[in-house]
N, C-alpha and C. Protein backbone atom coordinates (compact mmCIF):
# COMPACT_ATOMS: atom_id res chain seq x y z
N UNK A 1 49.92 23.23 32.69
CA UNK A 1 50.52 21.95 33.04
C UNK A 1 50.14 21.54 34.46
N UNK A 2 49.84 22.45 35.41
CA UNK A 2 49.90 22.46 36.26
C UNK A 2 48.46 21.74 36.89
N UNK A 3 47.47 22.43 35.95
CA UNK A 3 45.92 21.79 35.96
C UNK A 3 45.72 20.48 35.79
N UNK A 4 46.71 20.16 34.65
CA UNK A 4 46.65 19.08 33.91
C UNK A 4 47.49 17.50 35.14
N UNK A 5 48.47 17.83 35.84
CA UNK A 5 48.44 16.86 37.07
C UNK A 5 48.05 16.85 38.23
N UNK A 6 47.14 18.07 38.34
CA UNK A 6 46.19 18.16 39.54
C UNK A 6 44.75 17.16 38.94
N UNK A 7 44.24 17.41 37.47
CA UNK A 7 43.21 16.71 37.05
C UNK A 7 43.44 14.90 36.97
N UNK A 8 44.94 14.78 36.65
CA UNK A 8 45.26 13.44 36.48
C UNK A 8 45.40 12.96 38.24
N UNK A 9 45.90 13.64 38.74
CA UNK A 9 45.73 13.20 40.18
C UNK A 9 44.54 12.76 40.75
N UNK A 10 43.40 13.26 40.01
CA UNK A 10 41.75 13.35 40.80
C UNK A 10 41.55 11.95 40.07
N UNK A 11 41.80 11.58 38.78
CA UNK A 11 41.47 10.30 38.09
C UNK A 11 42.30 9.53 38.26
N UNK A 12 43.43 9.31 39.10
CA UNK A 12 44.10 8.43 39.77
C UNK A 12 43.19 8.00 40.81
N UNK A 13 43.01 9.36 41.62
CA UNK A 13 42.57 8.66 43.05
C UNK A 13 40.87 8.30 42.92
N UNK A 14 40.48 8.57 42.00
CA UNK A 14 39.20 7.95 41.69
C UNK A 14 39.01 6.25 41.04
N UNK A 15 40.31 6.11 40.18
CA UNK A 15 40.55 4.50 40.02
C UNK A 15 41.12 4.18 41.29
N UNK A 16 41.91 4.98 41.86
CA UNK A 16 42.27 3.34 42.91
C UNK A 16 41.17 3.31 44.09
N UNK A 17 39.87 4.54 44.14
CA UNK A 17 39.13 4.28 44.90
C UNK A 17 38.39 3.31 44.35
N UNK A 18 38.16 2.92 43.10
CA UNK A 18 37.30 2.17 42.56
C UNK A 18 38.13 0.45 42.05
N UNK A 19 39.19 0.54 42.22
CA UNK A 19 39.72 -1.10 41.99
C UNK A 19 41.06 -1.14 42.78
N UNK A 20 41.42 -0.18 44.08
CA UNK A 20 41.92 -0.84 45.33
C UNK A 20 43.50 -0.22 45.27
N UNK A 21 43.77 -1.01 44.03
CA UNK A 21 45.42 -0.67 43.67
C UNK A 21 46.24 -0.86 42.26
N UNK A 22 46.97 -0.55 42.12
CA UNK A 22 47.04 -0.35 40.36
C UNK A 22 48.63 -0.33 40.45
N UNK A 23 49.57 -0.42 39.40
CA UNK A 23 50.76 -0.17 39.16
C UNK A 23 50.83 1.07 38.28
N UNK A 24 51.68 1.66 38.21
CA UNK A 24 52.28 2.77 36.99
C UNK A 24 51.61 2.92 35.68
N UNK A 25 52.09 1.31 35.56
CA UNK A 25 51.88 0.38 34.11
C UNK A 25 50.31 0.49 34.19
N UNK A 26 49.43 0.01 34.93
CA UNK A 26 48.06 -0.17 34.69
C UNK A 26 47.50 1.22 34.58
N UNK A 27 47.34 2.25 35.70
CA UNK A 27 47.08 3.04 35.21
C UNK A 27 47.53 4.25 34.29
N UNK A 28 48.76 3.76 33.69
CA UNK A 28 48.68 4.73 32.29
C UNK A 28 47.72 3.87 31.06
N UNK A 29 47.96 2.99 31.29
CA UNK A 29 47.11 2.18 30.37
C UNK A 29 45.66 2.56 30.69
N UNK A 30 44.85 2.37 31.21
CA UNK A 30 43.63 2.33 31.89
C UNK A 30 43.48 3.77 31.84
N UNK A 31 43.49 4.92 32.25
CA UNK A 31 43.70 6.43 32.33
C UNK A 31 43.90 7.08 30.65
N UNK A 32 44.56 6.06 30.02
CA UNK A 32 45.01 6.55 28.77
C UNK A 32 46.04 7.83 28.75
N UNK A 33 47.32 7.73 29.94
CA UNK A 33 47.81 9.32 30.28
C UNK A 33 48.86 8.23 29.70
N UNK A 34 50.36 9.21 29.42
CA UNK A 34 51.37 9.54 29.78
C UNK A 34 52.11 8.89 30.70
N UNK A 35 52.75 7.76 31.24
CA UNK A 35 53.41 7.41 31.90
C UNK A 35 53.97 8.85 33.06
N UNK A 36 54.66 9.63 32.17
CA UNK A 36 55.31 10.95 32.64
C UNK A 36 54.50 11.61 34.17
N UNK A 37 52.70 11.85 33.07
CA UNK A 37 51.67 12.31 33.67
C UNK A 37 51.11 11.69 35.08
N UNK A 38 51.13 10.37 34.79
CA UNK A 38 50.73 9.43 35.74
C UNK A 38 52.05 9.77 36.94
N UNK A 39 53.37 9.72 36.50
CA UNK A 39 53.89 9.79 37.94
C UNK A 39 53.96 10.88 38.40
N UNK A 40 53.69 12.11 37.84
CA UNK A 40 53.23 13.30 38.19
C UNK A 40 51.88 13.15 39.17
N UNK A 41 50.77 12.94 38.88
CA UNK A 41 49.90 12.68 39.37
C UNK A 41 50.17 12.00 40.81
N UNK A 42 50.72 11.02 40.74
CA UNK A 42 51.05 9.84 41.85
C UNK A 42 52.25 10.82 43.12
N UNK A 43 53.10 11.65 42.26
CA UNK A 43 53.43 12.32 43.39
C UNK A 43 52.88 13.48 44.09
N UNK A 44 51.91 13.90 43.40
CA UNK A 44 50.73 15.31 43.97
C UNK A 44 50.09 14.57 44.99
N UNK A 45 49.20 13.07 44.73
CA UNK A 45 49.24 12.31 45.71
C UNK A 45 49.83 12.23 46.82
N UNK A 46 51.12 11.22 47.02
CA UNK A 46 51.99 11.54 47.86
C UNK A 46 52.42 12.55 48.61
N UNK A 47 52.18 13.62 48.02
CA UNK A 47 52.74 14.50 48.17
C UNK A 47 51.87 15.16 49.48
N UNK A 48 50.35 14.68 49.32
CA UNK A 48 49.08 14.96 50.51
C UNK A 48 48.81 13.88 51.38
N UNK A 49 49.56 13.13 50.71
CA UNK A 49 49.86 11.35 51.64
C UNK A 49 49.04 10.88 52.04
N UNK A 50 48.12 10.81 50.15
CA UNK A 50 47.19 9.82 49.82
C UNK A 50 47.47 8.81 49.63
N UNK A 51 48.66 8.28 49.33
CA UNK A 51 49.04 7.06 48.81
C UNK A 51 49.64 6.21 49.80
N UNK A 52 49.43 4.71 49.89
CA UNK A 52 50.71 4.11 50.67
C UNK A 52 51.36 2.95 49.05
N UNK A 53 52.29 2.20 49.03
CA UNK A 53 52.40 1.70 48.68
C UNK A 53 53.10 0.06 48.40
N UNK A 54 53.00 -0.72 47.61
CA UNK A 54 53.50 -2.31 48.54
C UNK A 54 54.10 -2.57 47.15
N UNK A 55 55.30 -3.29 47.37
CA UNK A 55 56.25 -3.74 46.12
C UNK A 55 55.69 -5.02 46.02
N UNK A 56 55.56 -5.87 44.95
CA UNK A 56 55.35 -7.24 44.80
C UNK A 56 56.48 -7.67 43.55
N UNK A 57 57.22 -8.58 43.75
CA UNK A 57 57.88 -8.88 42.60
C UNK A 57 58.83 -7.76 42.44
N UNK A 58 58.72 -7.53 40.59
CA UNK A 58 59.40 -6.39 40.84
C UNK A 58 58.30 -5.03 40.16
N UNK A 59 57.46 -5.07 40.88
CA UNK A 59 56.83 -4.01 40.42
C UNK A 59 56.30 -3.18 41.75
N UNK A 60 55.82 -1.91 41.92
CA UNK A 60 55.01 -1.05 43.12
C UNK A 60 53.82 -0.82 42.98
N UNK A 61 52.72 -0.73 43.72
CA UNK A 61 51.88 -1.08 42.95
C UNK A 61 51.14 0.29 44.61
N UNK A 62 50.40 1.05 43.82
CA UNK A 62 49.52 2.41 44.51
C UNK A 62 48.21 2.00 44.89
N UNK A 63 48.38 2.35 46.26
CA UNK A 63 46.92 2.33 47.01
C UNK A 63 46.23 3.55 47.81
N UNK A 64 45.27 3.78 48.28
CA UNK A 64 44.71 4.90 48.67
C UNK A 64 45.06 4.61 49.95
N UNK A 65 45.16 5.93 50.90
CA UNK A 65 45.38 5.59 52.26
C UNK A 65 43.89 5.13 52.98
N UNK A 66 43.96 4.71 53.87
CA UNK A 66 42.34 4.66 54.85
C UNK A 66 41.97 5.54 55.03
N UNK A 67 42.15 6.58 55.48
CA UNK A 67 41.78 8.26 55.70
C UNK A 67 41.45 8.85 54.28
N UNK A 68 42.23 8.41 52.95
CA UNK A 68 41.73 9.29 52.29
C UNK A 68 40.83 8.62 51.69
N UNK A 69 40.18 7.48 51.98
CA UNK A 69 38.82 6.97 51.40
C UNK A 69 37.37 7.13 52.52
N UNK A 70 38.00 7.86 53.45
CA UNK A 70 37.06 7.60 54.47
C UNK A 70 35.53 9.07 53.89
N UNK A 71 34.68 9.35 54.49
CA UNK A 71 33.98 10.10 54.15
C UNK A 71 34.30 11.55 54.66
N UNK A 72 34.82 12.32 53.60
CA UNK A 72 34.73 13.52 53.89
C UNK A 72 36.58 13.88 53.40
N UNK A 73 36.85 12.58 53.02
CA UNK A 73 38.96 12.39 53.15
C UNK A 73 39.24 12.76 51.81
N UNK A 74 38.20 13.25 50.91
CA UNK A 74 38.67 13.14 49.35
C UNK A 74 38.21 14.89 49.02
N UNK A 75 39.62 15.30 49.18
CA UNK A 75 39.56 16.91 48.72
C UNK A 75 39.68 17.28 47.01
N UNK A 76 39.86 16.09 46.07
CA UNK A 76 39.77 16.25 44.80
C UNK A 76 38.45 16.39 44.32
């Protein structure tokens, strides 16, 4: 289990390196995971404080930090 939201973590932070920022909703859709999985993922993230994030409406929506897109910032 444990592999399995370290791997979903790496394909998180590889979509939002590649389209900026995403909601919950988009990338379980898009990822094809688990809602569950995805916020698993999103907090392994956090958790290395890859993520910042910005509310719009009523949704949150995940972005990569500057540091962890910079060259050399992506330990996945």
């Amino acid at each position: 289990m444990l592999d399995d939201i370290g791997i979903t973590a790496g394909e998180i932070w590889h979509y939002l390196e590649e389209h900026d920022e995403a909601s919950i909703g988009k990338l379980t859709k898009e990822l094809n995971k688990t809602e569950r999985m995805i916020v698993a993922g999103i907090g392994w993230l956090a958790r290395e404080g890859k993520l910042s994030t910005i509310h719009r409406q009523r949704f949150t929506y995940f972005m990569l930090n500057d540091s962890s897109t910079a060259i050399g910032g992506n330990n996945l």
